[in-house]
C-alpha atoms as a PDB file:
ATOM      1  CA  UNK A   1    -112.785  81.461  33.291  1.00  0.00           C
ATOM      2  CA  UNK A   2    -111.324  78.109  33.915  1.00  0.00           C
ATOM      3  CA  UNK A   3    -111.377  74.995  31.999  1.00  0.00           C
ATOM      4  CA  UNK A   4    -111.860  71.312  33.845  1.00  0.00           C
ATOM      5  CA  UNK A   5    -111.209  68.081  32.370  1.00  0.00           C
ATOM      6  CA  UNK A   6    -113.139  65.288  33.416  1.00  0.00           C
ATOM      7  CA  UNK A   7    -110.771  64.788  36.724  1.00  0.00           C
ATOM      8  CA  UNK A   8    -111.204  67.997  38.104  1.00  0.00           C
ATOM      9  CA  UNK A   9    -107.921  68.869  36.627  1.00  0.00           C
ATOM     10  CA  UNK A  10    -107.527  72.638  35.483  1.00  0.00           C
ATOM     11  CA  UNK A  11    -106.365  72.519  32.068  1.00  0.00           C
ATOM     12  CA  UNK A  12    -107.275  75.876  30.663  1.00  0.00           C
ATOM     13  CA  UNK A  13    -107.839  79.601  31.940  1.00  0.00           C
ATOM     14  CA  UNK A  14    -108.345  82.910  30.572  1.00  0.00           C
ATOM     15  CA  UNK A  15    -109.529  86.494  31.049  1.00  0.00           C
ATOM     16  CA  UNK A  16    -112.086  87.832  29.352  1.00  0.00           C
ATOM     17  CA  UNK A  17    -112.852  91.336  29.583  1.00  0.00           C
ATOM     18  CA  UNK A  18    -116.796  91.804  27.899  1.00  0.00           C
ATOM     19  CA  UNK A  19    -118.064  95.095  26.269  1.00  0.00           C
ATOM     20  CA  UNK A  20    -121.305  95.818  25.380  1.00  0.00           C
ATOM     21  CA  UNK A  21    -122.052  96.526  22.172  1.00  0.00           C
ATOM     22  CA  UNK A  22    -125.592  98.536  21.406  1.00  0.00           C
ATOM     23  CA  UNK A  23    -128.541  97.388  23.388  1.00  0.00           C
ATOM     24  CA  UNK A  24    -127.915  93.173  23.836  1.00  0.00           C
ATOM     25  CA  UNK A  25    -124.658  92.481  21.920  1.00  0.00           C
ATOM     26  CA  UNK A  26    -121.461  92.142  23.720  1.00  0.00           C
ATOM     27  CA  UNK A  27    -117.943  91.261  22.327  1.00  0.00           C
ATOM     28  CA  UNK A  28    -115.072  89.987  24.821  1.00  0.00           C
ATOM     29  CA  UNK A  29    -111.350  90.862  24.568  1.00  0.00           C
ATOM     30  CA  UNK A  30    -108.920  88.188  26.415  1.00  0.00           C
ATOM     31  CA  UNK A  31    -105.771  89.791  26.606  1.00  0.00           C
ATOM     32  CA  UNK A  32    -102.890  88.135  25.726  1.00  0.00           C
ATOM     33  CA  UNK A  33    -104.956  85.025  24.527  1.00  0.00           C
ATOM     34  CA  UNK A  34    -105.430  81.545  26.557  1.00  0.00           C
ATOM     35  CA  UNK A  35    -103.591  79.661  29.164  1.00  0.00           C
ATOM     36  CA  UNK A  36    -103.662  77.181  27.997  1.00  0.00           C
ATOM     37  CA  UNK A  37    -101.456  74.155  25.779  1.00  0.00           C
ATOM     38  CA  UNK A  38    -101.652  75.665  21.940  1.00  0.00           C
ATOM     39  CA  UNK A  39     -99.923  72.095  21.066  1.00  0.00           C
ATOM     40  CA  UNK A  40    -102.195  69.781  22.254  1.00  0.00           C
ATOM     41  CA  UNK A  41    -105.130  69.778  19.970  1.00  0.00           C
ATOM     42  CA  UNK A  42    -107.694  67.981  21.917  1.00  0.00           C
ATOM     43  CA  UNK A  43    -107.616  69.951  24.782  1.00  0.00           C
ATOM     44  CA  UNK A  44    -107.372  73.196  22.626  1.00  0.00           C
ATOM     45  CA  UNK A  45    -110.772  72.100  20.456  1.00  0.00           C
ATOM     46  CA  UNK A  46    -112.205  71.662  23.676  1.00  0.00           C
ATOM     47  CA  UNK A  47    -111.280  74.620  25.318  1.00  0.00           C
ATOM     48  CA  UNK A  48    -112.222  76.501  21.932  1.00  0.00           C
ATOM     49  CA  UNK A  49    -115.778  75.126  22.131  1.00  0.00           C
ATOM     50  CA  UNK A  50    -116.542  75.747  26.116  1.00  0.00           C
ATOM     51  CA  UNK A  51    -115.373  79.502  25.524  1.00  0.00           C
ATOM     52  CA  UNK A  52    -117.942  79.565  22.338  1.00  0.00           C
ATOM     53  CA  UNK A  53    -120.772  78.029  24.113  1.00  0.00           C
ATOM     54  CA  UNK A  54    -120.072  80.235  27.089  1.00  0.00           C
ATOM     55  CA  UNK A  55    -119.351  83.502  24.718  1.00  0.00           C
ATOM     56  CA  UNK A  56    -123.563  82.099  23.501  1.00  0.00           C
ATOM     57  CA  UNK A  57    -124.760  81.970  26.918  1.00  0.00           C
ATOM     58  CA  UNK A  58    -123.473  85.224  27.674  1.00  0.00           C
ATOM     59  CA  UNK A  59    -124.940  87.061  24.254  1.00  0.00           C
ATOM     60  CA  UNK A  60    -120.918  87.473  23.171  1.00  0.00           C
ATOM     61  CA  UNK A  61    -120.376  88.259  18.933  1.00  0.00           C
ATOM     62  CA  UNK A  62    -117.072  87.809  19.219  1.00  0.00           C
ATOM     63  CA  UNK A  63    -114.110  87.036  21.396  1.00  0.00           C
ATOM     64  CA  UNK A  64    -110.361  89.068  20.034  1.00  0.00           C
ATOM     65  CA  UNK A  65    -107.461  87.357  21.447  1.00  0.00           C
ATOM     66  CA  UNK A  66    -104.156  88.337  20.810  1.00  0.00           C
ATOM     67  CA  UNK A  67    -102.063  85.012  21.809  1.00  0.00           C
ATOM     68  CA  UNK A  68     -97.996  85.727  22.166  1.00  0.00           C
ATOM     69  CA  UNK A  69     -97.084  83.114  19.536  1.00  0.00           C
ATOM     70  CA  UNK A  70     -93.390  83.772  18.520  1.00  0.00           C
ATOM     71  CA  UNK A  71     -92.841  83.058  14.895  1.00  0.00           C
ATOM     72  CA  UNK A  72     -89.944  84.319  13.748  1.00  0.00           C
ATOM     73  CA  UNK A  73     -86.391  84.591  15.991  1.00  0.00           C
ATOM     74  CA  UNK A  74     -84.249  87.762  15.345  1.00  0.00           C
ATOM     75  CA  UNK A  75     -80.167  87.380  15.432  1.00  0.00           C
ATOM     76  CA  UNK A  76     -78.024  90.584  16.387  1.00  0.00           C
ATOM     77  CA  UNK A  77     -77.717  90.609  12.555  1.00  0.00           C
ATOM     78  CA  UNK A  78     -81.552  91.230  12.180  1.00  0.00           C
ATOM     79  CA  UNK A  79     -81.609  87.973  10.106  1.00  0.00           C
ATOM     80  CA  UNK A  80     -84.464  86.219  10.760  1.00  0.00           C
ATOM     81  CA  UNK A  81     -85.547  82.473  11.568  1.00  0.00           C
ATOM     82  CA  UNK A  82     -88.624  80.835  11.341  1.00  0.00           C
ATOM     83  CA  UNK A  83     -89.851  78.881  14.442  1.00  0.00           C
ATOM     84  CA  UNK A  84     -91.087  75.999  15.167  1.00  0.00           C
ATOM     85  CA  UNK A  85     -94.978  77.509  16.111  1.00  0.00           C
ATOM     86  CA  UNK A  86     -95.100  79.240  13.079  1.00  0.00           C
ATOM     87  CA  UNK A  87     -97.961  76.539  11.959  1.00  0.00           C
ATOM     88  CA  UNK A  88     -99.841  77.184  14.869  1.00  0.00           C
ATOM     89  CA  UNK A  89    -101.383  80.008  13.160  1.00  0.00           C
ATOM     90  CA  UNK A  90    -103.021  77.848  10.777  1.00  0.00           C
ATOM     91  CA  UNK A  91    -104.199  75.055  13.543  1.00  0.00           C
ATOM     92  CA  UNK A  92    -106.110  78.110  15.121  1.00  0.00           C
ATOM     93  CA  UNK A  93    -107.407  79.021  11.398  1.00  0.00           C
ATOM     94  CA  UNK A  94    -108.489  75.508  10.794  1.00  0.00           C
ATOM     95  CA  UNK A  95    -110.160  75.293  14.199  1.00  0.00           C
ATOM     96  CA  UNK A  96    -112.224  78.603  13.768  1.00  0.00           C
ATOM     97  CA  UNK A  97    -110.448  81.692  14.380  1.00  0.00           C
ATOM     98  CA  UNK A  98    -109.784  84.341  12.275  1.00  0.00           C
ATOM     99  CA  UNK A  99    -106.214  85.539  11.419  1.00  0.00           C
ATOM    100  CA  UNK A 100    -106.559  89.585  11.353  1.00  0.00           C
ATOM    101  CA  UNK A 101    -103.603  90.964   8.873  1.00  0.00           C
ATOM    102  CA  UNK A 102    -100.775  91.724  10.287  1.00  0.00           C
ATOM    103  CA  UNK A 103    -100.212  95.711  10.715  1.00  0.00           C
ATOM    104  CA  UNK A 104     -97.689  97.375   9.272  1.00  0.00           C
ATOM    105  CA  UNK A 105     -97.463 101.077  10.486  1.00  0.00           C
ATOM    106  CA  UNK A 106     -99.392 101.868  13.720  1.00  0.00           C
ATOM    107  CA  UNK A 107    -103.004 101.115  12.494  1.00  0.00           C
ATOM    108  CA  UNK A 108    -103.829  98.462  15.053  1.00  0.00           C
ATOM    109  CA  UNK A 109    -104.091  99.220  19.439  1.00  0.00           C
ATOM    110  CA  UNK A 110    -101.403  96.448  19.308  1.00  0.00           C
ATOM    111  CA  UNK A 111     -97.764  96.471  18.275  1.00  0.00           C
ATOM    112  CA  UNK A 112     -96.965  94.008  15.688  1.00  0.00           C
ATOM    113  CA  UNK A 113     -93.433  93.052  17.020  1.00  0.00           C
ATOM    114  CA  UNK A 114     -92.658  92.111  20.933  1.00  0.00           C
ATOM    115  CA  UNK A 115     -88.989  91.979  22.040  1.00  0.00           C
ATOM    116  CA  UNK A 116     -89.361  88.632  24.424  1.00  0.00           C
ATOM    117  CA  UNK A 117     -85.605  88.248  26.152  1.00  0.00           C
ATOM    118  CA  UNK A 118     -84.385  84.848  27.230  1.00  0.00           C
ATOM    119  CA  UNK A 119     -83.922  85.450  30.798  1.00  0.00           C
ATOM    120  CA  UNK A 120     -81.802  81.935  31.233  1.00  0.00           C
ATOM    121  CA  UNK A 121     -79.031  84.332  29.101  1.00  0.00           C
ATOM    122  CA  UNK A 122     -79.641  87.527  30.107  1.00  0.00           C
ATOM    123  CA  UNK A 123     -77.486  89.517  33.041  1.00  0.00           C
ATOM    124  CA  UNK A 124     -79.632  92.165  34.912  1.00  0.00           C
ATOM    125  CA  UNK A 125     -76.254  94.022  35.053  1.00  0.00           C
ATOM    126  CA  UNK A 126     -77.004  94.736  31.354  1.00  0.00           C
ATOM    127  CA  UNK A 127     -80.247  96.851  32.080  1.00  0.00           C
ATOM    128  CA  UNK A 128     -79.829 100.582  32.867  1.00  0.00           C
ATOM    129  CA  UNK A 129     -79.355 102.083  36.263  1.00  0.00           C
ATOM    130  CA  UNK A 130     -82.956 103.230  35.601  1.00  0.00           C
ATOM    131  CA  UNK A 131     -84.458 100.155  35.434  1.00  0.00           C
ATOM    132  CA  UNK A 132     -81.999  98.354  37.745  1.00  0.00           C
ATOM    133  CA  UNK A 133     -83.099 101.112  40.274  1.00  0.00           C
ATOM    134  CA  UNK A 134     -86.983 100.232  39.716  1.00  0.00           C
ATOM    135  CA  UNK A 135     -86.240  96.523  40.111  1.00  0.00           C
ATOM    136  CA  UNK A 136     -84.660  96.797  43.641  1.00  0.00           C
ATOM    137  CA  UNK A 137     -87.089  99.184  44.843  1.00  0.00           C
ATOM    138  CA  UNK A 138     -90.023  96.737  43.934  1.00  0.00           C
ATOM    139  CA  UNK A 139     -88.381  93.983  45.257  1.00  0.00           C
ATOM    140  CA  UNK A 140     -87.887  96.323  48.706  1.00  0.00           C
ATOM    141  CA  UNK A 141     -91.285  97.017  48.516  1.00  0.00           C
ATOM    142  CA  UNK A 142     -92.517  92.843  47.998  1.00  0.00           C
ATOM    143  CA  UNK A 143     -92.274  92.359  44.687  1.00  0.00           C
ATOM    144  CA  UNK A 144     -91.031  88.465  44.885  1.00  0.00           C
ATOM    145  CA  UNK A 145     -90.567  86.327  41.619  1.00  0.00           C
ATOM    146  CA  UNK A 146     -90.884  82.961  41.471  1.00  0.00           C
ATOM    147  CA  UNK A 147     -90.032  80.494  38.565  1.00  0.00           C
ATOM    148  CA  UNK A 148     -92.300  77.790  38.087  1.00  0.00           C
ATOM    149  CA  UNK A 149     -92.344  75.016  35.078  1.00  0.00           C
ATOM    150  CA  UNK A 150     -94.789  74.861  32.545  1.00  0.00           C
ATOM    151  CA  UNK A 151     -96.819  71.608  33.788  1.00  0.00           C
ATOM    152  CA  UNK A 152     -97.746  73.449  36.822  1.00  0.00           C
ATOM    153  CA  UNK A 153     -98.326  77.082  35.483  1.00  0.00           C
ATOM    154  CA  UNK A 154    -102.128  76.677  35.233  1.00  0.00           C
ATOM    155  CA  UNK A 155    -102.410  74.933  38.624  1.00  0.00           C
ATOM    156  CA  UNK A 156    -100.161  77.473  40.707  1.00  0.00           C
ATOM    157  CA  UNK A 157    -102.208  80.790  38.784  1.00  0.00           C
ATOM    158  CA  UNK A 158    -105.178  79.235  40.158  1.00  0.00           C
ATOM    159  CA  UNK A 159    -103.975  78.333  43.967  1.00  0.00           C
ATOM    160  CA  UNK A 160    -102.451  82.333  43.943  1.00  0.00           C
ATOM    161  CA  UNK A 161    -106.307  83.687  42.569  1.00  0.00           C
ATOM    162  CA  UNK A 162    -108.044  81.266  45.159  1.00  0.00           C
ATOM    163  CA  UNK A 163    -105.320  83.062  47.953  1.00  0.00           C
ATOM    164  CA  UNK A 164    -105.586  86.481  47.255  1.00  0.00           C
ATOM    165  CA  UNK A 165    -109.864  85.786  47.063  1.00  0.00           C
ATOM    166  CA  UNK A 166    -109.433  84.758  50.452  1.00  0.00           C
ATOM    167  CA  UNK A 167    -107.579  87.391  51.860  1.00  0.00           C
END
C-alpha cells in the first residue's frame, strides 16, 4: 500500500500481509512496520488514519507491526545507552497503537533484541570465510547493492516495484 500526499508525492508504503480470521474477520501483519518518517507527526497521523480506514474497508480487526525502532545502543562493555527514539514509543501510544510487553524468554514469534551493525564502520574482512564466501557468490550470481539516502528511499522502492511489475 502506498501513501500520496496531495502532490502526488509518495510519502508512505507498507506491506501488509491479511489473514482471515473465522468466517468475515481478518487481521493484517506488516512486517517490519511502515516506510515511512516516524518523526514527522503529521504525515505519520495521516498515514495512521488511511491504513485504519483502509484496514475498515477491508473488514481488518487489527493490524501487528513490529517497527525496527532502536532504543537502546550497546558498547563492547554491554553498557547500555538510551537513544534518541526512545520516545517514539510513546508518540505511537498516544496516536493509537498498542505497546505489546516486551518478551523476555522466547514467548513471542519475534526476538526481542536485533544486532543492527553500522556498516559506515564495519570491514567485511571481519565476517567469516563462510559468510564472506556467500557474499561473493551472490554478488557472482547479481546480487548488486546500492546505497541510497533517506529522502529518496520511498521514491526509489517504488520506481524498483513499478520495474520488476513490468518485466
Amino acid at each position: 500500500i502506498g501513501y500520496k500526499n496531495r502532490h502526488g508525492e509518495l510519502k508512505g508504503a507498507t506491506l501488509l500481509l491479511i489473514k482471515k480470521i473465522k468466517y468475515i474477520c481478518k487481521y493484517a501483519y506488516a512486517p517490519k512496520g511502515f516506510l515511512v518518517d516516524y518523526n514527522d507527526d503529521k504525515l505519520l497521523n495521516d498515514f495512521t488514519e488511511k491504513i485504519k480506514k483502509y484496514a475498515k474497508e477491508q473488514r481488518i480487526i487489527f493490524i501487528k507491526l513490529c517497527p525496527e525502532i532502536p532504543t537502546y545502543k550497546y558498547n563492547k562493555d554491554y553498557k547500555k545507552k538510551k537513544l534518541s527514539n526512545y520516545d517514539l514509543i510513546e508518540k505511537l501510544e498516544s496516536i493509537g497503537y498498542v505497546h505489546l510487553k516486551n518478551n523476555l524468554y522466547f514467548e513471542a514469534m519475534q526476538p526481542r533484541f536485533n544486532a543492527i551493525l553500522d556498516l559506515k564502520n564495519y570491514d567485511v574482512k571481519n565476517f567469516s570465510k563462510t559468510n564472506r564466501n556467500k557474499i561473493s557468490n551472490s554478488i557472482r550470481k547479481g546480487l548488486e547493492i546500492e546505497v541510497i539516502n533517506n529522502e529518496n528511499a520511498i521514491k526509489d522502492l517504488y520506481q524498483f516495484i513499478e520495474y520488476k511489475k513490468k518485466r
